[in-house]
Protein backbone atom coordinates (compact mmCIF):
# COMPACT_ATOMS: atom_id res chain seq x y z
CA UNK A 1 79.91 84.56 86.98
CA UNK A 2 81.89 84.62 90.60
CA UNK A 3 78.34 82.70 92.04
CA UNK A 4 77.54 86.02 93.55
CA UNK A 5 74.50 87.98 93.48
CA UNK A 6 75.96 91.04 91.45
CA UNK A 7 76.77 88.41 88.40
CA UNK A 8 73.74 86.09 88.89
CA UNK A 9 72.19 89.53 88.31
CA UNK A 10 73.86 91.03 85.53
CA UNK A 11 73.44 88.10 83.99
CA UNK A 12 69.69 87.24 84.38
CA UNK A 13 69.02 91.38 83.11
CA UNK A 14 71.14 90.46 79.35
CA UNK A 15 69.14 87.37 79.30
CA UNK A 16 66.15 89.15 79.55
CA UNK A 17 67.05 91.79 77.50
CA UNK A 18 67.59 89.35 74.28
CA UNK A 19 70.98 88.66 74.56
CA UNK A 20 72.38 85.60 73.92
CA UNK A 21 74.35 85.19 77.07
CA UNK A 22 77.18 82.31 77.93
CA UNK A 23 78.06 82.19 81.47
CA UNK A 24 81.75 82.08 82.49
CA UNK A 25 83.46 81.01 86.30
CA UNK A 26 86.95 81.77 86.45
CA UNK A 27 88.60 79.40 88.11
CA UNK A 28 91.72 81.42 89.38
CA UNK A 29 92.86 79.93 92.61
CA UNK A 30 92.25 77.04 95.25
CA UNK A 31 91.90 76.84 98.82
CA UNK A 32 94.54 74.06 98.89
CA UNK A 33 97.25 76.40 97.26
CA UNK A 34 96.62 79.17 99.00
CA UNK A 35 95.90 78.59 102.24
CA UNK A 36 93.89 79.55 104.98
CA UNK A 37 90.83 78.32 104.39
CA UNK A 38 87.66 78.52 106.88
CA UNK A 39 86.26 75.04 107.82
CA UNK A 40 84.33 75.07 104.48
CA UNK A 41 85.18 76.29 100.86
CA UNK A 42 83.51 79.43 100.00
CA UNK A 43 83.96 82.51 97.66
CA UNK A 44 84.54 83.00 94.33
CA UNK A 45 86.35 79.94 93.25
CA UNK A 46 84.83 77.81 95.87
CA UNK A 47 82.74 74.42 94.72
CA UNK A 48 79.60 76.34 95.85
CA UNK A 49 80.07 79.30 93.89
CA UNK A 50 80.41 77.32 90.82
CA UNK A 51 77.20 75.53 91.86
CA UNK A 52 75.64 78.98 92.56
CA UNK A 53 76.38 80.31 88.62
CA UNK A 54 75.74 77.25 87.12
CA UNK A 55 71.76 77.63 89.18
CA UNK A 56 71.31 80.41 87.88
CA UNK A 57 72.48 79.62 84.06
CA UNK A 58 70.22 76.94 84.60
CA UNK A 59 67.36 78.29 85.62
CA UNK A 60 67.88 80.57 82.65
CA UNK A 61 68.48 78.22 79.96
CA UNK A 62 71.93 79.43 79.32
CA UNK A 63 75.41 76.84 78.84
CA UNK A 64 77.81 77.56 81.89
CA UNK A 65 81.51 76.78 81.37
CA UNK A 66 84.43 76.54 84.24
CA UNK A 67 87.51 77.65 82.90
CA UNK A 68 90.98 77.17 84.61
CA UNK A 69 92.98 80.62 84.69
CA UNK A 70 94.70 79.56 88.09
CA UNK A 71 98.04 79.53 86.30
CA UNK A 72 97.68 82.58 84.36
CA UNK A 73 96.63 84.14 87.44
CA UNK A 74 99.03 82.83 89.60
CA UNK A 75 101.98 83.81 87.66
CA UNK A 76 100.43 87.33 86.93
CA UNK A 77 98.53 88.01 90.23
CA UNK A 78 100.17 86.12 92.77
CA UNK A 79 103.51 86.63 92.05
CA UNK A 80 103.25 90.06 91.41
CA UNK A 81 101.42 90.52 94.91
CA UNK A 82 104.77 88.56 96.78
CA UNK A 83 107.29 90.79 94.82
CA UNK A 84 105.68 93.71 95.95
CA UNK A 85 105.47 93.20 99.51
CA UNK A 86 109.11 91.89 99.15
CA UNK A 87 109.96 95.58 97.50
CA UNK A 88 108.30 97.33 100.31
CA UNK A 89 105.58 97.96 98.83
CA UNK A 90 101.36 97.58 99.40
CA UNK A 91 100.33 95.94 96.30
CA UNK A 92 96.04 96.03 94.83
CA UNK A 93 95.56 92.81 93.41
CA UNK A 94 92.39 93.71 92.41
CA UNK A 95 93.39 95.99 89.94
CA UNK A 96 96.05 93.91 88.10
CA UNK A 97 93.57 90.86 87.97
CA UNK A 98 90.60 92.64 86.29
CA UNK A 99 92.70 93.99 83.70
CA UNK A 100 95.16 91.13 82.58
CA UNK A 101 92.82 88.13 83.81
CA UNK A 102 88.64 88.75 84.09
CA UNK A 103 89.47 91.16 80.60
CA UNK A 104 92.50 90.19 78.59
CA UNK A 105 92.11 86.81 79.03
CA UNK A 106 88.47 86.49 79.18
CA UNK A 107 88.31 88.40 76.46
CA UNK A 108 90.43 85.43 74.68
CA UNK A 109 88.07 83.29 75.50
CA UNK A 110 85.08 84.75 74.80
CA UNK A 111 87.16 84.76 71.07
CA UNK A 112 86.91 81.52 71.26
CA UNK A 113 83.14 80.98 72.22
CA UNK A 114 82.00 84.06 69.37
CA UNK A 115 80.94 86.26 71.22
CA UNK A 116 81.72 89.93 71.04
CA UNK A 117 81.05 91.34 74.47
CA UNK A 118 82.13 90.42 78.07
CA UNK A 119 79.58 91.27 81.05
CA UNK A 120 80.60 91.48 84.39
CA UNK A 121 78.76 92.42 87.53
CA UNK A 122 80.54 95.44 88.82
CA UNK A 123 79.41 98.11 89.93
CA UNK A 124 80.28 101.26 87.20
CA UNK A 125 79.61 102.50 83.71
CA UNK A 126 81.55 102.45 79.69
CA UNK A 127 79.97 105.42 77.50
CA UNK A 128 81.37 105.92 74.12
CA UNK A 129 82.10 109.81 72.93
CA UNK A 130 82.02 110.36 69.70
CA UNK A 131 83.94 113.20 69.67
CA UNK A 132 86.86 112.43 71.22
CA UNK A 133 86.92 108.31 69.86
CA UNK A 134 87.50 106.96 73.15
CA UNK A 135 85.35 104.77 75.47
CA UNK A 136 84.82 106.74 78.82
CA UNK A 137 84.86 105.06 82.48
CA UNK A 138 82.23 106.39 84.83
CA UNK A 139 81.08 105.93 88.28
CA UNK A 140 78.15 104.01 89.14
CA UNK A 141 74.80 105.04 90.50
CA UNK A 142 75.93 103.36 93.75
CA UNK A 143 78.36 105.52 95.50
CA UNK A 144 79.38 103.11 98.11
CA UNK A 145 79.81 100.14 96.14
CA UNK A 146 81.34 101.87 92.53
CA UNK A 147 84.65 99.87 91.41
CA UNK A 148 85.90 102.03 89.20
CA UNK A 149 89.03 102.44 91.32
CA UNK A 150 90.02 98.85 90.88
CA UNK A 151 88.71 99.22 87.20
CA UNK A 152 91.50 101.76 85.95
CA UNK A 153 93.81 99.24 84.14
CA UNK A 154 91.34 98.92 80.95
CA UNK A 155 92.42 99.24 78.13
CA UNK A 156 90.34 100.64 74.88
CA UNK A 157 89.75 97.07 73.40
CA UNK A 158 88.48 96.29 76.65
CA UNK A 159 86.26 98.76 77.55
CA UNK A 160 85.09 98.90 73.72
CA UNK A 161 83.61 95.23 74.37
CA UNK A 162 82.34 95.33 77.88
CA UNK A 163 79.18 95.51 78.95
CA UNK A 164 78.20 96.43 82.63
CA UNK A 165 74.28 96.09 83.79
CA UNK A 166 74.72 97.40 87.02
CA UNK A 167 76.33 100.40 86.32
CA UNK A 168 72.56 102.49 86.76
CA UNK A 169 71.61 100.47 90.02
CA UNK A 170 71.79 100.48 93.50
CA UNK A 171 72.90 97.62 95.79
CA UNK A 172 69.86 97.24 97.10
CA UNK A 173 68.16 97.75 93.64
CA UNK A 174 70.01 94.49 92.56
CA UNK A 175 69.09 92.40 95.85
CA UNK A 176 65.59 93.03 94.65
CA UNK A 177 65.83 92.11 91.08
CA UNK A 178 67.36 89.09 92.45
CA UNK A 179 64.64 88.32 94.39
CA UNK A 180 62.51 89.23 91.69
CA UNK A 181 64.26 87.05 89.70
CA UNK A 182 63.50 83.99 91.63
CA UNK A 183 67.90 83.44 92.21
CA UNK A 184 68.93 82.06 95.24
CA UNK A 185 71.83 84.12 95.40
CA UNK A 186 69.60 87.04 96.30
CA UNK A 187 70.70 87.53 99.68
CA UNK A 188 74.56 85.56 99.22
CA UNK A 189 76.91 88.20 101.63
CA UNK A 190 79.26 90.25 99.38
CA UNK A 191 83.09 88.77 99.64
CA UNK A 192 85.49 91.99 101.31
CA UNK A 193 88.90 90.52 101.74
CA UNK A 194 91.38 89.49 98.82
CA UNK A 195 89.84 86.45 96.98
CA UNK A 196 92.90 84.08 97.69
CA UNK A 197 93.78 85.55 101.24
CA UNK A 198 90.22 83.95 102.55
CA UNK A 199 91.69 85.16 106.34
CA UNK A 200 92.68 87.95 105.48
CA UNK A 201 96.40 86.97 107.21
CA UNK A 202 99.18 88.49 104.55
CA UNK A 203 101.78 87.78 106.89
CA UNK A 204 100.63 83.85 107.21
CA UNK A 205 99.78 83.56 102.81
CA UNK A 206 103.57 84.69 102.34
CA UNK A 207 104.91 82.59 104.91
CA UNK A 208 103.60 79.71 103.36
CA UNK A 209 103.41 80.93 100.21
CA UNK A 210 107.48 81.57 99.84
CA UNK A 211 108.70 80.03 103.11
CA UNK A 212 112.57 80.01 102.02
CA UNK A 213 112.42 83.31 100.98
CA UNK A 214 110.68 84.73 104.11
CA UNK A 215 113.24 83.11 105.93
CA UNK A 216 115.87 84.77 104.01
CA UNK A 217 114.48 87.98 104.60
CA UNK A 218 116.66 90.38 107.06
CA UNK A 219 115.98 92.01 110.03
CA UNK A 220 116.43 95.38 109.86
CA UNK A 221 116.09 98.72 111.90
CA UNK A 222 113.00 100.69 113.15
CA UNK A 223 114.51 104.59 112.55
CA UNK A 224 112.04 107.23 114.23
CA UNK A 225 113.67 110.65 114.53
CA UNK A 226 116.60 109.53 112.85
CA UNK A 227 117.47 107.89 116.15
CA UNK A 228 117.61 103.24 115.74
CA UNK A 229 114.57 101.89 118.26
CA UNK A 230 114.40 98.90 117.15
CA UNK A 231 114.71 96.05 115.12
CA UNK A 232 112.01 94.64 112.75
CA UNK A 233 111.16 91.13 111.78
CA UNK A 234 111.55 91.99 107.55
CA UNK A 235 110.21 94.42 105.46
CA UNK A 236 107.41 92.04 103.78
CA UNK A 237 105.31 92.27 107.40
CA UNK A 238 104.47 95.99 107.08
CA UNK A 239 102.63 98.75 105.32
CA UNK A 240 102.81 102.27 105.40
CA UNK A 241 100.22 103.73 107.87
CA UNK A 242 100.74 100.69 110.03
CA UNK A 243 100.52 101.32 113.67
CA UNK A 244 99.74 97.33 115.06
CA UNK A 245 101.97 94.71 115.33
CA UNK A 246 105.02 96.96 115.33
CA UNK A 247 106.82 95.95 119.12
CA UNK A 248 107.64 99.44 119.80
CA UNK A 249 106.78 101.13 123.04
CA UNK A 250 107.85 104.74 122.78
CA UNK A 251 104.72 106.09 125.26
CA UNK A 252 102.61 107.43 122.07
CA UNK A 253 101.24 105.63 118.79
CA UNK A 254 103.70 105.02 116.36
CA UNK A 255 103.33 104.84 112.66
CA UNK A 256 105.17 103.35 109.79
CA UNK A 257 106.30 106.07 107.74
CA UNK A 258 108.53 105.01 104.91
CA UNK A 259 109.94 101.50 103.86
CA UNK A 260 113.36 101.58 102.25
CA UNK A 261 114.09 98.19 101.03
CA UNK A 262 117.03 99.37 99.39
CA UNK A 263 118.24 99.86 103.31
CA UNK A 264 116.30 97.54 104.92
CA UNK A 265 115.12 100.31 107.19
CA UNK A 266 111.69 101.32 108.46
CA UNK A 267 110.96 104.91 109.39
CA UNK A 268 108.52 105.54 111.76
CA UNK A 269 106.77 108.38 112.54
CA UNK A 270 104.04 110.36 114.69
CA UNK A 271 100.33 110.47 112.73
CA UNK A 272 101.30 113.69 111.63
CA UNK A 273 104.50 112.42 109.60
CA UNK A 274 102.19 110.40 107.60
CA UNK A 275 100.73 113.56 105.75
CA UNK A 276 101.62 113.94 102.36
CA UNK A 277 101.36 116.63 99.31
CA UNK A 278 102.80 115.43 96.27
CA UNK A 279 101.98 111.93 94.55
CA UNK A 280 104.08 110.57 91.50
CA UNK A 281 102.23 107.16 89.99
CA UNK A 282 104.02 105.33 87.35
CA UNK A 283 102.76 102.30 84.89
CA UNK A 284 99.76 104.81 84.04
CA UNK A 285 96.88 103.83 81.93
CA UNK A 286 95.04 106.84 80.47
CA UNK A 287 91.09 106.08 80.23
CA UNK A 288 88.59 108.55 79.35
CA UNK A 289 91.28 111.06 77.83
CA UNK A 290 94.15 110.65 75.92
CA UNK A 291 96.28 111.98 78.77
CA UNK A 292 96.33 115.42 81.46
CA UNK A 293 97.38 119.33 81.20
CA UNK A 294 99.83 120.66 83.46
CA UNK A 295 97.51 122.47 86.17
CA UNK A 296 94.61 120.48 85.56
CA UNK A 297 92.38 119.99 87.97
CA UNK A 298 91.30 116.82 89.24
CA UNK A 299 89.87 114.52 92.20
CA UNK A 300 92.07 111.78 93.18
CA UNK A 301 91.56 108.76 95.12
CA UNK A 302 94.31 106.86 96.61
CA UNK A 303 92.70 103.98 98.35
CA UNK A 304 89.33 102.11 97.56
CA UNK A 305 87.40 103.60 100.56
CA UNK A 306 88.51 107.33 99.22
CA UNK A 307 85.63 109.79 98.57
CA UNK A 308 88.44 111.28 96.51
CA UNK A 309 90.46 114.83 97.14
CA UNK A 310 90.65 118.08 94.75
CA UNK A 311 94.51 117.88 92.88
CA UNK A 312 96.66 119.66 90.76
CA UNK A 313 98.52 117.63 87.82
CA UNK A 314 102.07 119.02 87.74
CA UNK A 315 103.49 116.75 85.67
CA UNK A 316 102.33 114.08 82.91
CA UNK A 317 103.93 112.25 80.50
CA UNK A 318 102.90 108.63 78.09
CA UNK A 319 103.69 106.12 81.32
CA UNK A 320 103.47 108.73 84.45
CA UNK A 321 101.84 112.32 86.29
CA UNK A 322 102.71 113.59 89.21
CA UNK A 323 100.29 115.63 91.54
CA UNK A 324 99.91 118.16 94.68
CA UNK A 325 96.87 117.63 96.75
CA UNK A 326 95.36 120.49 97.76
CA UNK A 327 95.22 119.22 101.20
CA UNK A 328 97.72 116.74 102.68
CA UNK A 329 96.02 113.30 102.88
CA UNK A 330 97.41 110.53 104.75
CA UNK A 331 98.97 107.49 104.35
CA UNK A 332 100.14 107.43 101.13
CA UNK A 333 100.94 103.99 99.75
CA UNK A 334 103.62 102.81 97.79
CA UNK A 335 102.26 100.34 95.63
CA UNK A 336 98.49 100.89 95.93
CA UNK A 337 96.53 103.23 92.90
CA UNK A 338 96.15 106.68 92.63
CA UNK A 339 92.92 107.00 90.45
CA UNK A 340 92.17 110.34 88.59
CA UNK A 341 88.49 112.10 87.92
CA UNK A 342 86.64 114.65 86.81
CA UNK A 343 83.82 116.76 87.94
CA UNK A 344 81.19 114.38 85.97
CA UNK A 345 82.94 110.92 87.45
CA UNK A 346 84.67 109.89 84.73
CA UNK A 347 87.63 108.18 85.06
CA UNK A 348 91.04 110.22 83.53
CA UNK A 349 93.42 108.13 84.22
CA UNK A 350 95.10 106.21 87.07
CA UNK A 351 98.87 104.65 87.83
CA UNK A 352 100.69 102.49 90.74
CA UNK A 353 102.13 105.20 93.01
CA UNK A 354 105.67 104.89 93.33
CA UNK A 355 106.81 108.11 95.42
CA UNK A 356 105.52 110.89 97.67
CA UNK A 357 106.57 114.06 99.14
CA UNK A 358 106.14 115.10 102.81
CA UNK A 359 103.47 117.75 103.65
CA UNK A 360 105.42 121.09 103.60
């Protein structure tokens, strides 16, 4: 229970619906380790999101623990998110947390407390198929707010003891039943940015973060046409697609293309450079299938915001696939999630993509 009004929610529906329900807070992070905090806590881990869970346990009749995961999470979350910046890369926090920390470790927990299931308040849906023996990952009813992109990293055990109330509602569905409800979270704003980058300022969390090894970090050269134009400030401060921030007048928008951190160079590139065919994702997680067919067909998201794009698989194997949009999309992200479906919304499979090929 983040002290939002998707978990108040799901929470308050298993109640009602006989369960005997034990709410959780994660405690995963503070403001005073991470820095750049508004003039008051708030968010998930903040004093008044505990408060907020614990109201609504309350009002329910319903023990409310705070556990301490901050170091599990900060040596698997945190760290991970530095390295990859530090590689070049555009890490998804999101992804690695809800699999190794608000599942695995949750999961651990709710060992501990006897009970079977976790609950959580996103926004997507865990069938079962007989047939095949594996537990399926679905979209939500709610288009615009489904999280089955950051969901991918399941595993079986996890998804075989989740439970997930929302998946059939809307977003404005659940504001009602909160009101219904009586919760005074029913109109809390959603959260956007990264839980412990309140500000939303990468370049200020890993200055502060890893000061000494920002500081180490090289200069290096901006390459656009193969031609040196410049000199940037180290390779952590950018992301592919990037076009602020960059200190490069060449008349016309300029994009970051490619970051070699092998080289220490950046390649820039006009908005057409960006465009890209072919997308090969490694440290894959199959979900709803036990893995893909040459030539299969699928519809692949590579951001959160994607509506997802028609793709062909061309290659898959236990820990990796490889696939050729149909249409170049842009932007491509080292480091980010390539997320697989099919025509119903399941979720196939998804991966960290590590490579891509230019449009041809």
């Amino acid at each position: 229970m983040s002290g939002g009004v998707d978990s108040s929610v799901a929470a308050a529906i298993l109640h009602k619906e006989g369960y005997e329900v034990i709410g959780v807070t994660m405690k995963t992070w503070g403001f005073m380790e991470v820095g750049g905090a508004p003039k008051y806590e708030s968010g998930c881990c903040s004093l008044d999101a505990i408060f907020d869970a614990k109201a609504v346990a309350t009002k329910f009749d319903f023990p409310h623990y705070t556990v301490d995961f901050t170091k599990a999470f900060e040596e698997t979350v945190i760290d991970n998110f530095v390295d990859e910046y530090f590689r070049g890369r555009t890490p998804n926090p999101c992804v690695l947390c809800n699999r190794a920390i608000k599942w695995e470790e949750l999961l651990e927990k709710a060992d501990s407390l006897d009970a079977h299931y976790i609950a959580t308040g996103h926004y997507a849906n865990v069938e079962y198929n007989e047939r095949t023996g594996r537990f399926m990952l679905k979209n939500s009813a709610d288009f615009n707010k489904d999280q089955t992109y950051a969901l991918w990293g399941l595993t079986q055990e996890s998804l075989s003891r989740t439970l997930l109330p929302l998946g059939n509602l809307t977003k404005p569905e659940v504001r009602k039943l909160a009101e219904e409800f009586g919760l005074k979270t029913a109109n809390k704003p959603d959260s956007m940015e990264i839980c412990f980058v309140p500000d939303n300022n990468y370049e200020r969390f890993l200055r502060e973060r890893v000061p000494e090894k920002i500081n180490e970090a090289p200069e290096g050269n901006f390459i656009y046409k193969g031609e040196i134009v410049g000199k940037h400030k180290g390779i952590p401060f950018y992301t592919v697609g990037q076009r602020r921030g960059l200190g490069i007048a060449l008349g016309k928008p300029i994009y970051v293309k490619e970051i070699n951190h092998q080289t220490n160079d950046i390649v820039l590139g006009d908005k057409e450079d960006l465009l890209g065919f072919i997308v090969e994702a490694e440290d894959v997680n199959y979900v709803s299938v036990g893995g893909l067919e040459e030539d299969q067909m699928v519809s692949a998201k590579i951001r959160y915001s994607d509506k997802g794009s028609p793709a062909k698989v061309i290659e898959s194997y236990s820990d990796s696939f490889a696939l050729r949009f149909l249409e170049p999309r842009s932007a491509i992200t080292p480091g980010q999630s390539v997320v697989l479906y099919d025509d119903n919304g399941f979720v196939l499979a998804g991966g960290i993509i590590k490579k891509i090929q230019d449009a041809e």
